[in-house]
N, C-alpha and C. Protein backbone atom coordinates (compact mmCIF):
# COMPACT_ATOMS: atom_id res chain seq x y z
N UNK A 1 95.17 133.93 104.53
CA UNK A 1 94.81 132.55 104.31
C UNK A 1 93.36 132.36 104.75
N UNK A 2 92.38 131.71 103.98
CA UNK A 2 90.91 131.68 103.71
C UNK A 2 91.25 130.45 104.51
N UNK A 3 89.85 129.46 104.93
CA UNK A 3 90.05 127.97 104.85
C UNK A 3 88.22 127.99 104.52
N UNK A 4 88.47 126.57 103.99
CA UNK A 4 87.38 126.27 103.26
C UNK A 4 87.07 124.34 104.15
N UNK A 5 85.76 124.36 104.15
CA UNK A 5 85.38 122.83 103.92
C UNK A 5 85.44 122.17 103.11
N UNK A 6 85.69 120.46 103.59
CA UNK A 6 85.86 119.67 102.06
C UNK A 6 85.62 118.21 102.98
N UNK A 7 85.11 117.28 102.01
CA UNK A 7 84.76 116.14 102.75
C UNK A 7 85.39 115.23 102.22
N UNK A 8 86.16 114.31 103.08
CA UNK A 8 87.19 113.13 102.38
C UNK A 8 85.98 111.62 103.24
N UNK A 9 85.91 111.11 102.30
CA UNK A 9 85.24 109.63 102.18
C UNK A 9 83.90 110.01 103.32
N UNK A 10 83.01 111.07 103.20
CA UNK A 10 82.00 111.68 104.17
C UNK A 10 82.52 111.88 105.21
N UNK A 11 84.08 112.34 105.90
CA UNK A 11 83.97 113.29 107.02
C UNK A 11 84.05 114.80 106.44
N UNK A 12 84.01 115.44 107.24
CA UNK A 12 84.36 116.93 107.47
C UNK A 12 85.53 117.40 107.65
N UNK A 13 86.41 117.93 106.54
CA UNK A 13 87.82 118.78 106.89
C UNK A 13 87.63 120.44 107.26
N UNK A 14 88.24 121.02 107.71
CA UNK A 14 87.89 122.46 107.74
C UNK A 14 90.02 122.56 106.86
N UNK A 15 89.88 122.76 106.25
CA UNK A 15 91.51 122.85 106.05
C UNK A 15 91.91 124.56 105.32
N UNK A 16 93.23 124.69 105.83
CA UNK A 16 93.35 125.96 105.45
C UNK A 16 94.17 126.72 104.08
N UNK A 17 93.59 127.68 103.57
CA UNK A 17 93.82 127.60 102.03
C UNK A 17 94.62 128.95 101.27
N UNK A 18 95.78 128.74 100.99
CA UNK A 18 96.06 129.76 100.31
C UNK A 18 95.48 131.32 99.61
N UNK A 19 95.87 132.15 99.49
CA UNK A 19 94.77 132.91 98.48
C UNK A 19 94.47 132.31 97.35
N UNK A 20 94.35 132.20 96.39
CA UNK A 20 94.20 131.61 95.29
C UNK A 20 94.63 130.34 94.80
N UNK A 21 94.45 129.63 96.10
CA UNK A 21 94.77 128.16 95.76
C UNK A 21 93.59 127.00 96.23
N UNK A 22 92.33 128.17 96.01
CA UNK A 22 91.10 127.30 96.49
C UNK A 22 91.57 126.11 95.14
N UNK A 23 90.79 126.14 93.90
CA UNK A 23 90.85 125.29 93.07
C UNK A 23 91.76 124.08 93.59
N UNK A 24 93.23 124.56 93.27
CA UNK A 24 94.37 123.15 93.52
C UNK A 24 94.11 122.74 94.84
N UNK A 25 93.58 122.99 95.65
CA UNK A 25 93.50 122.12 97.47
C UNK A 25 92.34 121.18 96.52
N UNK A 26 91.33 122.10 96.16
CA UNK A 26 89.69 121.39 96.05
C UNK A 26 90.29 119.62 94.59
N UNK A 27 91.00 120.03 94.36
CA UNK A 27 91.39 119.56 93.06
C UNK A 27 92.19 118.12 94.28
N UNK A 28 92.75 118.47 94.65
CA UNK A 28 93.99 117.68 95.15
C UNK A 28 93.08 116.58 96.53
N UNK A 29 91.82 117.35 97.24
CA UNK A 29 90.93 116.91 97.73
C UNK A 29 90.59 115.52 97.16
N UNK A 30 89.75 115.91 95.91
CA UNK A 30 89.17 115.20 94.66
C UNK A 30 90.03 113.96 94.77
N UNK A 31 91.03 113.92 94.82
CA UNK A 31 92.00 112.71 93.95
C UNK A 31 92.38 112.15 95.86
N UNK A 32 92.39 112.72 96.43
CA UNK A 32 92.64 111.80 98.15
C UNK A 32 91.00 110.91 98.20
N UNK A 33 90.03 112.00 97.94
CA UNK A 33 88.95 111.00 98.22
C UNK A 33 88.73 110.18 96.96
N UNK A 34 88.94 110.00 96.23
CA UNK A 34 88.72 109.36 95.01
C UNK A 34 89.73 107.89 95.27
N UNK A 35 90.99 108.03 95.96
CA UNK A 35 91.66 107.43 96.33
C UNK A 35 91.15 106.17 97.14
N UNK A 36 90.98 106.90 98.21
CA UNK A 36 90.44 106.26 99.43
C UNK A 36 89.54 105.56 99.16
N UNK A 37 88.05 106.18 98.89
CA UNK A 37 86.81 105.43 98.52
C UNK A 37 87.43 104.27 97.88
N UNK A 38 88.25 104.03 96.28
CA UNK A 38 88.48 103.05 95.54
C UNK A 38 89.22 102.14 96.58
N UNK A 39 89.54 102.51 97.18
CA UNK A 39 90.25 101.26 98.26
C UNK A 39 89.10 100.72 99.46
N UNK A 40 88.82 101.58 100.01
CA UNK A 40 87.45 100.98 100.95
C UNK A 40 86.29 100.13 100.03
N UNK A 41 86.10 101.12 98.62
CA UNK A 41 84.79 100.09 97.86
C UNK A 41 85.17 98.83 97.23
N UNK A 42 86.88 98.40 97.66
CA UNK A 42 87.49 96.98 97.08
C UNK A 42 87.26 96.04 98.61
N UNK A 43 86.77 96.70 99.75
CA UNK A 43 86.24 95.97 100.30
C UNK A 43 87.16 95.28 101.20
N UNK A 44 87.88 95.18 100.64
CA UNK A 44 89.84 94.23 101.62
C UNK A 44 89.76 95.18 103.06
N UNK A 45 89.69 96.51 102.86
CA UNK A 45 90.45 97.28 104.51
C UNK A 45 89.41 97.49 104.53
N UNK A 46 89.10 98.17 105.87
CA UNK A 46 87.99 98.73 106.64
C UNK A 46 88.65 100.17 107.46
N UNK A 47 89.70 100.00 107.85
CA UNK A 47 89.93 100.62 108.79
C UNK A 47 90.40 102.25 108.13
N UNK A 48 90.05 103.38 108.69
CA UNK A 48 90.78 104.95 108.42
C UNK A 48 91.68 104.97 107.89
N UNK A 49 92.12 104.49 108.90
CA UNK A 49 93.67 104.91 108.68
C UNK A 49 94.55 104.19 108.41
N UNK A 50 94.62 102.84 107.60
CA UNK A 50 94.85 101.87 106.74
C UNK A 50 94.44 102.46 105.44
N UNK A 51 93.21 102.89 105.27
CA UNK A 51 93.31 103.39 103.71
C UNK A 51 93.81 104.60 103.60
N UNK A 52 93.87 105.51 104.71
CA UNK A 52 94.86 106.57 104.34
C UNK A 52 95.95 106.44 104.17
N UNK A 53 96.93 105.41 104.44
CA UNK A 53 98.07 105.16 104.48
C UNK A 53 97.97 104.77 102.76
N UNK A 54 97.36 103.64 102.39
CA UNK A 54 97.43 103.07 101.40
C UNK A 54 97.50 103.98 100.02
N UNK A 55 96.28 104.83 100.65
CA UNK A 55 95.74 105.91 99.46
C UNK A 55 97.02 106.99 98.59
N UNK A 56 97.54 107.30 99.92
CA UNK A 56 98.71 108.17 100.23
C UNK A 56 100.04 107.46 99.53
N UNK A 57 100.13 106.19 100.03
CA UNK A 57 101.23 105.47 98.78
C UNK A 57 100.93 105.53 97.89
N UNK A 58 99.84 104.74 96.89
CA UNK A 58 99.62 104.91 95.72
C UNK A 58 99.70 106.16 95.21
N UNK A 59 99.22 107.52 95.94
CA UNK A 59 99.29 108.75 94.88
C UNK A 59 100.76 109.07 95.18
N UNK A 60 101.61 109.20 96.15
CA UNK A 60 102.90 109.10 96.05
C UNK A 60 103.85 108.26 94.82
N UNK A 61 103.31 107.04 94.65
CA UNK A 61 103.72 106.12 94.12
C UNK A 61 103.63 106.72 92.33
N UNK A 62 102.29 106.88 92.20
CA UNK A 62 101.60 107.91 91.12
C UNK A 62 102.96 108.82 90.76
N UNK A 63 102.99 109.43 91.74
CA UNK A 63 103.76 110.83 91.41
C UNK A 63 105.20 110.63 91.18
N UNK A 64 105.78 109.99 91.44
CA UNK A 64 107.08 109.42 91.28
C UNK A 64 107.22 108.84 90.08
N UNK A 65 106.09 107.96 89.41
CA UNK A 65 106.04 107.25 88.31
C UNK A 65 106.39 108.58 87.05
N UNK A 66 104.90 109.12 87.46
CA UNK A 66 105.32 110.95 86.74
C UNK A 66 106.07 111.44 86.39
N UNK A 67 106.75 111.87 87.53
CA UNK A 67 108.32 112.31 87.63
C UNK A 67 109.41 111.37 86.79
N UNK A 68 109.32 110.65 86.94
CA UNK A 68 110.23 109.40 86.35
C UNK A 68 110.16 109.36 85.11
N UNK A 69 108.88 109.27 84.56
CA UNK A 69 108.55 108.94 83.11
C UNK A 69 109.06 110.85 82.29
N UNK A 70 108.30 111.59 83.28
CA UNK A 70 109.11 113.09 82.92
C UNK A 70 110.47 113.42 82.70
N UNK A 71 111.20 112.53 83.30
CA UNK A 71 113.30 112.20 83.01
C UNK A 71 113.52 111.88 82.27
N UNK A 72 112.65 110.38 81.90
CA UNK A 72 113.27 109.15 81.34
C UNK A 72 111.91 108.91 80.33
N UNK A 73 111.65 109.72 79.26
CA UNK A 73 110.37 109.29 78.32
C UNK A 73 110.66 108.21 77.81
N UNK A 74 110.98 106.87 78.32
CA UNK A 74 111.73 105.81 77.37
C UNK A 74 111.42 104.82 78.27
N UNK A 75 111.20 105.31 79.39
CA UNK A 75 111.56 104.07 80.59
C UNK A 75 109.94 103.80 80.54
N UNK A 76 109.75 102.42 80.75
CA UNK A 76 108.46 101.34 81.17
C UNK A 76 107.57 102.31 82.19
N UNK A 77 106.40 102.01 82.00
CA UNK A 77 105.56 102.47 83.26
C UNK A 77 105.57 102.17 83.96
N UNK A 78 105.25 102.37 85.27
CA UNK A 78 105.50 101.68 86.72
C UNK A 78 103.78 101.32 87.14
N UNK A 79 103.86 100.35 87.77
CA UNK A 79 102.41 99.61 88.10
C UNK A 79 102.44 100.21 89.34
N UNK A 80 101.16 100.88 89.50
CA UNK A 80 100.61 101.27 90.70
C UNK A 80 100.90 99.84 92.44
N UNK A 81 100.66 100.19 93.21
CA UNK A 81 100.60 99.50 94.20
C UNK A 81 99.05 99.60 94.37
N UNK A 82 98.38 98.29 94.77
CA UNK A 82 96.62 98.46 94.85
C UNK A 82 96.62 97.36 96.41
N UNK A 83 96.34 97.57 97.31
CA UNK A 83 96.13 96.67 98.51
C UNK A 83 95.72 95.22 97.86
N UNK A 84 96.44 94.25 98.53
CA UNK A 84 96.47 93.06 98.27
C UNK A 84 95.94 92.30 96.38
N UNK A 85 97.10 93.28 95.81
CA UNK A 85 96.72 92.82 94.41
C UNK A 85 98.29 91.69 94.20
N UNK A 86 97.76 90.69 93.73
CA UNK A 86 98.53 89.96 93.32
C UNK A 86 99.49 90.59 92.16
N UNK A 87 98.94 91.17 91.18
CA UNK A 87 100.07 91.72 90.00
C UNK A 87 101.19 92.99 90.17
N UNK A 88 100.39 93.43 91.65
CA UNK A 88 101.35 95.23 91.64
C UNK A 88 102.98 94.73 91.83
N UNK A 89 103.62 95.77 91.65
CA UNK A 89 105.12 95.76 91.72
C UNK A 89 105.36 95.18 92.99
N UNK A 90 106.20 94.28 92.78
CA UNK A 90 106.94 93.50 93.72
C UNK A 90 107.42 94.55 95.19
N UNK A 91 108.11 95.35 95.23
CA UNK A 91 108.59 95.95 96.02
C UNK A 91 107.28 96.86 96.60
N UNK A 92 106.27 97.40 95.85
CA UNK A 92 104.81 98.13 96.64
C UNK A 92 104.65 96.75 97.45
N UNK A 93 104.38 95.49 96.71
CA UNK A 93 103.88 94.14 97.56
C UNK A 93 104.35 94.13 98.90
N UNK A 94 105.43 94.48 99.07
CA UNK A 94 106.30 94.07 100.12
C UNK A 94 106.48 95.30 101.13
N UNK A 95 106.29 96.48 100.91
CA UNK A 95 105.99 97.57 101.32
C UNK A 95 104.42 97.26 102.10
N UNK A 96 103.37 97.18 101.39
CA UNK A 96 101.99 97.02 101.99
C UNK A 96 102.40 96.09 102.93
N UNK A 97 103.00 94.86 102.83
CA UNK A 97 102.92 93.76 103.45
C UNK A 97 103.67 94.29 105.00
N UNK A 98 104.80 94.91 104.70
CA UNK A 98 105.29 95.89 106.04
C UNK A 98 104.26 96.63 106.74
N UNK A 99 103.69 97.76 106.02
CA UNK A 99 102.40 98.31 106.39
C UNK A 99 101.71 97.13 107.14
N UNK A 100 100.83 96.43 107.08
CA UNK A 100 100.06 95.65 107.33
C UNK A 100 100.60 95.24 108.90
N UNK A 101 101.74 94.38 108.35
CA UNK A 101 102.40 94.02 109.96
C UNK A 101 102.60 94.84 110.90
N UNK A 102 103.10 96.29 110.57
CA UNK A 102 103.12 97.37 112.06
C UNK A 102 101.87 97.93 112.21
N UNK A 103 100.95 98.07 111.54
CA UNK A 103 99.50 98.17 111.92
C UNK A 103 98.79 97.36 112.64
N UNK A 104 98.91 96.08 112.85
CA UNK A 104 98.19 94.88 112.75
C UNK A 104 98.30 95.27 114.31
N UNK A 105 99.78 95.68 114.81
CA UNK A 105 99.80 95.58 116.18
C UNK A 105 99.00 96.52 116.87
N UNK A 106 98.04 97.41 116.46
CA UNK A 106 97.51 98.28 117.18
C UNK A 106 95.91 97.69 116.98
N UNK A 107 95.46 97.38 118.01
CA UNK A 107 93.87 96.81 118.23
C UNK A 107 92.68 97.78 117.99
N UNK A 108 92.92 99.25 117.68
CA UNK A 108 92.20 99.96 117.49
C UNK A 108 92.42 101.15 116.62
N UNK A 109 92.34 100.26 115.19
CA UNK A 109 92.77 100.65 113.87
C UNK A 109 91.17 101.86 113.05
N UNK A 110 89.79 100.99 113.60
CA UNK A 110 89.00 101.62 113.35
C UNK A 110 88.61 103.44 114.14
């Protein structure tokens, strides 16, 4: 096992990498920070580890939709969850909104 650097929203990861699974980490990198940033550059959170949480649902959320639509080629698309969007799926709404409240209690989120 190699490990390679990779930078999520400008820190520094050192993370460790399969033989031949540089590409899919670097790939899978790509789409966490791509994640994140789009949630910090909407400006609503500030905090780390609030948008990691968030980031991490939505591509979860993503992937399930995937999976789902991969079963069921028939069934409706599923609406992403986006931090404080009025239109996302009812149940992401209410999920973030959980998120939010057990976070809220810790004063040193940044």
């Amino acid at each position: 096992m190699k490990q390679i650097e990779v930078q999520i929203m400008g820190q520094s990861y050192l993370l460790g990498c399969p033989d031949g699974g540089e590409a899919q980490l670097r790939e899978a990198v790509e789409r966490v920070d791509a994640a994140m940033c789009k949630i910090r550059d909407a400006g609503k959170v500030k905090a780390r580890d609030r948008i990691a949480v968030l980031a991490s649902l939505n591509l979860a959320f993503d992937l399930a939709a995937q999976q789902q639509a991969a079963a069921a080629p028939m069934a409706a698309p599923a609406v992403a969850a986006t931090a404080d969007s009025g239109d996302a799926d009812p149940k992401a709404a209410q999920l973030i909104q959980r998120l939010d409240q057990a976070l809220a209690g810790d004063g040193h989120l940044l």
